[in-house]
C-alpha atoms as a PDB file:
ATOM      1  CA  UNK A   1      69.400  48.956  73.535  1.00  0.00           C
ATOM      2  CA  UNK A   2      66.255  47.013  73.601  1.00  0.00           C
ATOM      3  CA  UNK A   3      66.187  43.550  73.142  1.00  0.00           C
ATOM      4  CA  UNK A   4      65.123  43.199  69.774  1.00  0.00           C
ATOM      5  CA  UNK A   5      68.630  44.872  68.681  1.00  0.00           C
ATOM      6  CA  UNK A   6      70.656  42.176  70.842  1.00  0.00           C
ATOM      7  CA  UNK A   7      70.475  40.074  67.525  1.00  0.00           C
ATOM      8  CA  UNK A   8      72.265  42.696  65.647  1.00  0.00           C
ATOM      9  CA  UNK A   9      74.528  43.425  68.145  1.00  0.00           C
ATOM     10  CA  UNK A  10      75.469  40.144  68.678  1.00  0.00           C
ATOM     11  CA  UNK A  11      76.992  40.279  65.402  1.00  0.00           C
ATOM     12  CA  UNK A  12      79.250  43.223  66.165  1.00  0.00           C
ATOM     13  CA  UNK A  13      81.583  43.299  68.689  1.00  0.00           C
ATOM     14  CA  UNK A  14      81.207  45.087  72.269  1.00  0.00           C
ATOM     15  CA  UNK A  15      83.734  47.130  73.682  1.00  0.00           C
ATOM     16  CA  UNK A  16      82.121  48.996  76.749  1.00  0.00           C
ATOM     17  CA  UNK A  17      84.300  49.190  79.889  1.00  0.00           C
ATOM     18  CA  UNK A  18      83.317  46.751  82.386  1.00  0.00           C
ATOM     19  CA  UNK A  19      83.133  47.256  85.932  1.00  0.00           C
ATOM     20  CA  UNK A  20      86.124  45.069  88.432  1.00  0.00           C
ATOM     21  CA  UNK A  21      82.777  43.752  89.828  1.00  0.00           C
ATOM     22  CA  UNK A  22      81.853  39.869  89.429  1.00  0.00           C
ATOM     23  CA  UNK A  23      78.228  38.940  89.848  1.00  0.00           C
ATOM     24  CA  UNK A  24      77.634  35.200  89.924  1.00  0.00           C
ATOM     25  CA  UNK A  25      73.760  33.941  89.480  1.00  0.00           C
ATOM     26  CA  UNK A  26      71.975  30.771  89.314  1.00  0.00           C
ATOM     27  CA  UNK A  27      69.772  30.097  86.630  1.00  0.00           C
ATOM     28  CA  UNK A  28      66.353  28.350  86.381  1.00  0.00           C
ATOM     29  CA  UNK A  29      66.720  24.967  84.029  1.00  0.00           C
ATOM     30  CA  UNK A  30      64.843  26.408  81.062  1.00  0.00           C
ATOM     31  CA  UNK A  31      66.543  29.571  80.995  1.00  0.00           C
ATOM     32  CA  UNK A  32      69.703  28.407  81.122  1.00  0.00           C
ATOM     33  CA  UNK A  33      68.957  25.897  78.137  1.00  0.00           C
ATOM     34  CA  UNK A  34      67.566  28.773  76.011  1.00  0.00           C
ATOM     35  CA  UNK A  35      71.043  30.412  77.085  1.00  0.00           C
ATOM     36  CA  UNK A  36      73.215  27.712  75.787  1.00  0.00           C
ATOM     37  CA  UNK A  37      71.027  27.875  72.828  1.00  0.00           C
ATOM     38  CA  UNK A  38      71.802  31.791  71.880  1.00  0.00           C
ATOM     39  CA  UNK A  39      75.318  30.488  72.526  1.00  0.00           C
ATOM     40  CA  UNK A  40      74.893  28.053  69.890  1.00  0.00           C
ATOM     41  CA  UNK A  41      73.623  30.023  67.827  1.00  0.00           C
ATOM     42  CA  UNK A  42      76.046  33.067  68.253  1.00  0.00           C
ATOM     43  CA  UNK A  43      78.955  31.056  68.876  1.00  0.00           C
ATOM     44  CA  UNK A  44      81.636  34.679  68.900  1.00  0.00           C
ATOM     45  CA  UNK A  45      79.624  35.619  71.496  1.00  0.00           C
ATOM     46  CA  UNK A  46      80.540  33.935  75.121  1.00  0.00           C
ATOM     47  CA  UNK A  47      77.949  33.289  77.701  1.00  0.00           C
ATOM     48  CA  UNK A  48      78.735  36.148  79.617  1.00  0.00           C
ATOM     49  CA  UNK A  49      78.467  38.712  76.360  1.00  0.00           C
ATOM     50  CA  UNK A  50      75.085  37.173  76.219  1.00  0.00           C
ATOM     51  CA  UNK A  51      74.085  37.747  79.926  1.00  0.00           C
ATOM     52  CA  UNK A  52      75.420  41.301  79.843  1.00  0.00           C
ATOM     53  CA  UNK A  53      73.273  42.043  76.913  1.00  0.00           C
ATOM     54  CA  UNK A  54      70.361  40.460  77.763  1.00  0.00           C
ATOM     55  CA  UNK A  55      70.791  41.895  81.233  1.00  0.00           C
ATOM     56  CA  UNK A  56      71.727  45.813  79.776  1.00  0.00           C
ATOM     57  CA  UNK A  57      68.540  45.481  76.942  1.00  0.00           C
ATOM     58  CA  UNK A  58      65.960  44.541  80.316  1.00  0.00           C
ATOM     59  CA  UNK A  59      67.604  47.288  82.739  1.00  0.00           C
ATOM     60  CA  UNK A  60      66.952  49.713  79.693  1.00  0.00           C
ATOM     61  CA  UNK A  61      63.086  48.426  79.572  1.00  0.00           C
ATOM     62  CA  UNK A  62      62.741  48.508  83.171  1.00  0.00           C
ATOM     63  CA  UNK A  63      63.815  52.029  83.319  1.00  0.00           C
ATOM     64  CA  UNK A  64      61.672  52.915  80.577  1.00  0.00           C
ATOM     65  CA  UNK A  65      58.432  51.829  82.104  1.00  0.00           C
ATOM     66  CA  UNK A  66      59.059  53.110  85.532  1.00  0.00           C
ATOM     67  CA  UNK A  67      56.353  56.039  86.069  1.00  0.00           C
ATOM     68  CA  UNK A  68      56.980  59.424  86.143  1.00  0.00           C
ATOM     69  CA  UNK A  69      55.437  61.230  88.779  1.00  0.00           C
ATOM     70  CA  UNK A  70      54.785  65.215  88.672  1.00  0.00           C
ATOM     71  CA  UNK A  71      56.863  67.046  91.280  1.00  0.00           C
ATOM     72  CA  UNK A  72      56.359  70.722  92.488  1.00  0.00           C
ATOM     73  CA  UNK A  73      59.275  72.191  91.310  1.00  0.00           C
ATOM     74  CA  UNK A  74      59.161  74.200  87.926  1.00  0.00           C
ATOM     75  CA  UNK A  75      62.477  73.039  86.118  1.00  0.00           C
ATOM     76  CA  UNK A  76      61.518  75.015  82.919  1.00  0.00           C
ATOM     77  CA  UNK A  77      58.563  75.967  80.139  1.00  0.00           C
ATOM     78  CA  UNK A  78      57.570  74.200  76.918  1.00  0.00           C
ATOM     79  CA  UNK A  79      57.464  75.900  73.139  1.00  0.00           C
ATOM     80  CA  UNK A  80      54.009  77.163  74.693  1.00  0.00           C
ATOM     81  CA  UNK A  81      55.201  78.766  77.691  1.00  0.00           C
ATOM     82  CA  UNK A  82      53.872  76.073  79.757  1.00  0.00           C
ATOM     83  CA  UNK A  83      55.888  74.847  82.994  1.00  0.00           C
ATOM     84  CA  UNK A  84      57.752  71.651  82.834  1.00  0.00           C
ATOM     85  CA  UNK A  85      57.541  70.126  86.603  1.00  0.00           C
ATOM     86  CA  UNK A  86      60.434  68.016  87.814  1.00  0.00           C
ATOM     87  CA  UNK A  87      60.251  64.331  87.881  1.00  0.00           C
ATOM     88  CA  UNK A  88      59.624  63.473  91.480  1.00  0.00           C
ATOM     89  CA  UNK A  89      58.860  59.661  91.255  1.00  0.00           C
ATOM     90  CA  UNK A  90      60.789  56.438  90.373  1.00  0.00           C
ATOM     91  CA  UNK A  91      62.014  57.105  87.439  1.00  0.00           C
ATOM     92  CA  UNK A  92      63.571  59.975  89.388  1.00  0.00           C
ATOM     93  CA  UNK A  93      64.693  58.067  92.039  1.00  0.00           C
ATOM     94  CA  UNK A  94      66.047  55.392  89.750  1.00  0.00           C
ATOM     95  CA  UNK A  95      68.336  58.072  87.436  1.00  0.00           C
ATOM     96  CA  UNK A  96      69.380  59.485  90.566  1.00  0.00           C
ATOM     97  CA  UNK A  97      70.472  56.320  92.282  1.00  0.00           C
ATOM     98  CA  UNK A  98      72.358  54.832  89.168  1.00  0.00           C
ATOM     99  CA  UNK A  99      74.403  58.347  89.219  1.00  0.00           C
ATOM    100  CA  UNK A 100      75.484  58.346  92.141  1.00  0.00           C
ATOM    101  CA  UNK A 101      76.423  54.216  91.704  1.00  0.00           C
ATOM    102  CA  UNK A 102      78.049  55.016  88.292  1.00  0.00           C
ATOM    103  CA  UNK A 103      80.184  57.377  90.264  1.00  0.00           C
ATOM    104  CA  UNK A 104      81.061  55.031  93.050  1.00  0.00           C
ATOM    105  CA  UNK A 105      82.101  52.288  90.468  1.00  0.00           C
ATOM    106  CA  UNK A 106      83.748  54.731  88.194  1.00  0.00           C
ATOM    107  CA  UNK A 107      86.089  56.014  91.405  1.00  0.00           C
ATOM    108  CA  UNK A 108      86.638  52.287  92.701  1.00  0.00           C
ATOM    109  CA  UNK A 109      87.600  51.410  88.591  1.00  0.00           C
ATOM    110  CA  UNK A 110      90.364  54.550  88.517  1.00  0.00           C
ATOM    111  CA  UNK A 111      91.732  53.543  91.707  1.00  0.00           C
ATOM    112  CA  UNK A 112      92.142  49.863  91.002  1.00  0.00           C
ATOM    113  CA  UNK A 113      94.689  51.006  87.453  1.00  0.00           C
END
């Protein structure tokens, strides 16, 4: 989701699971205020829906800027015939990372029902 969709989505309702985590954060003056104004604005939604959106639409633009960097490993050939190389930078690190997270979280979730 990228931000510009949050508007639309705002309007629907959310139903991905949530982690048993809690993460409390303290916000700068102005962005708080322009917080409490999407809550105004989007009153079904609670301040938390808002953060998790917000917070999901950047984490999916961070992740699509971080640079791929050409590893050595052939993974597998284009429609030409020419060799795909793995992904051996961020981006890499960052999908690999989040797995392994996911996983964690997704364990800790299962045993906590």
């Amino acid at each position: 989701m990228k931000v510009r969709d949050l508007i639309d989505h705002w309007d629907r309702s959310a139903g991905d699971p949530l982690t048993a985590d809690e993460y409390r954060i303290r916000l700068p003056l102005a962005d708080a205020a322009r917080l409490r104004a999407l809550g105004a604005m989007y009153p079904r939604r609670t301040v938390e829906d808002l953060l998790t959106d917000l917070l999901t639409a950047a984490l999916n633009e961070v992740e699509a800027v971080l640079p791929y960097e050409q590893g050595t490993r052939v993974i597998s050939e284009d429609e030409q015939g020419d060799p795909i190389y793995e992904d051996a930078g961020p981006a890499a690190e960052f999908h690999r990372l989040a797995a392994r997270f996911h996983e964690q979280m997704s364990q800790k979730a299962r045993t906590c029902t």
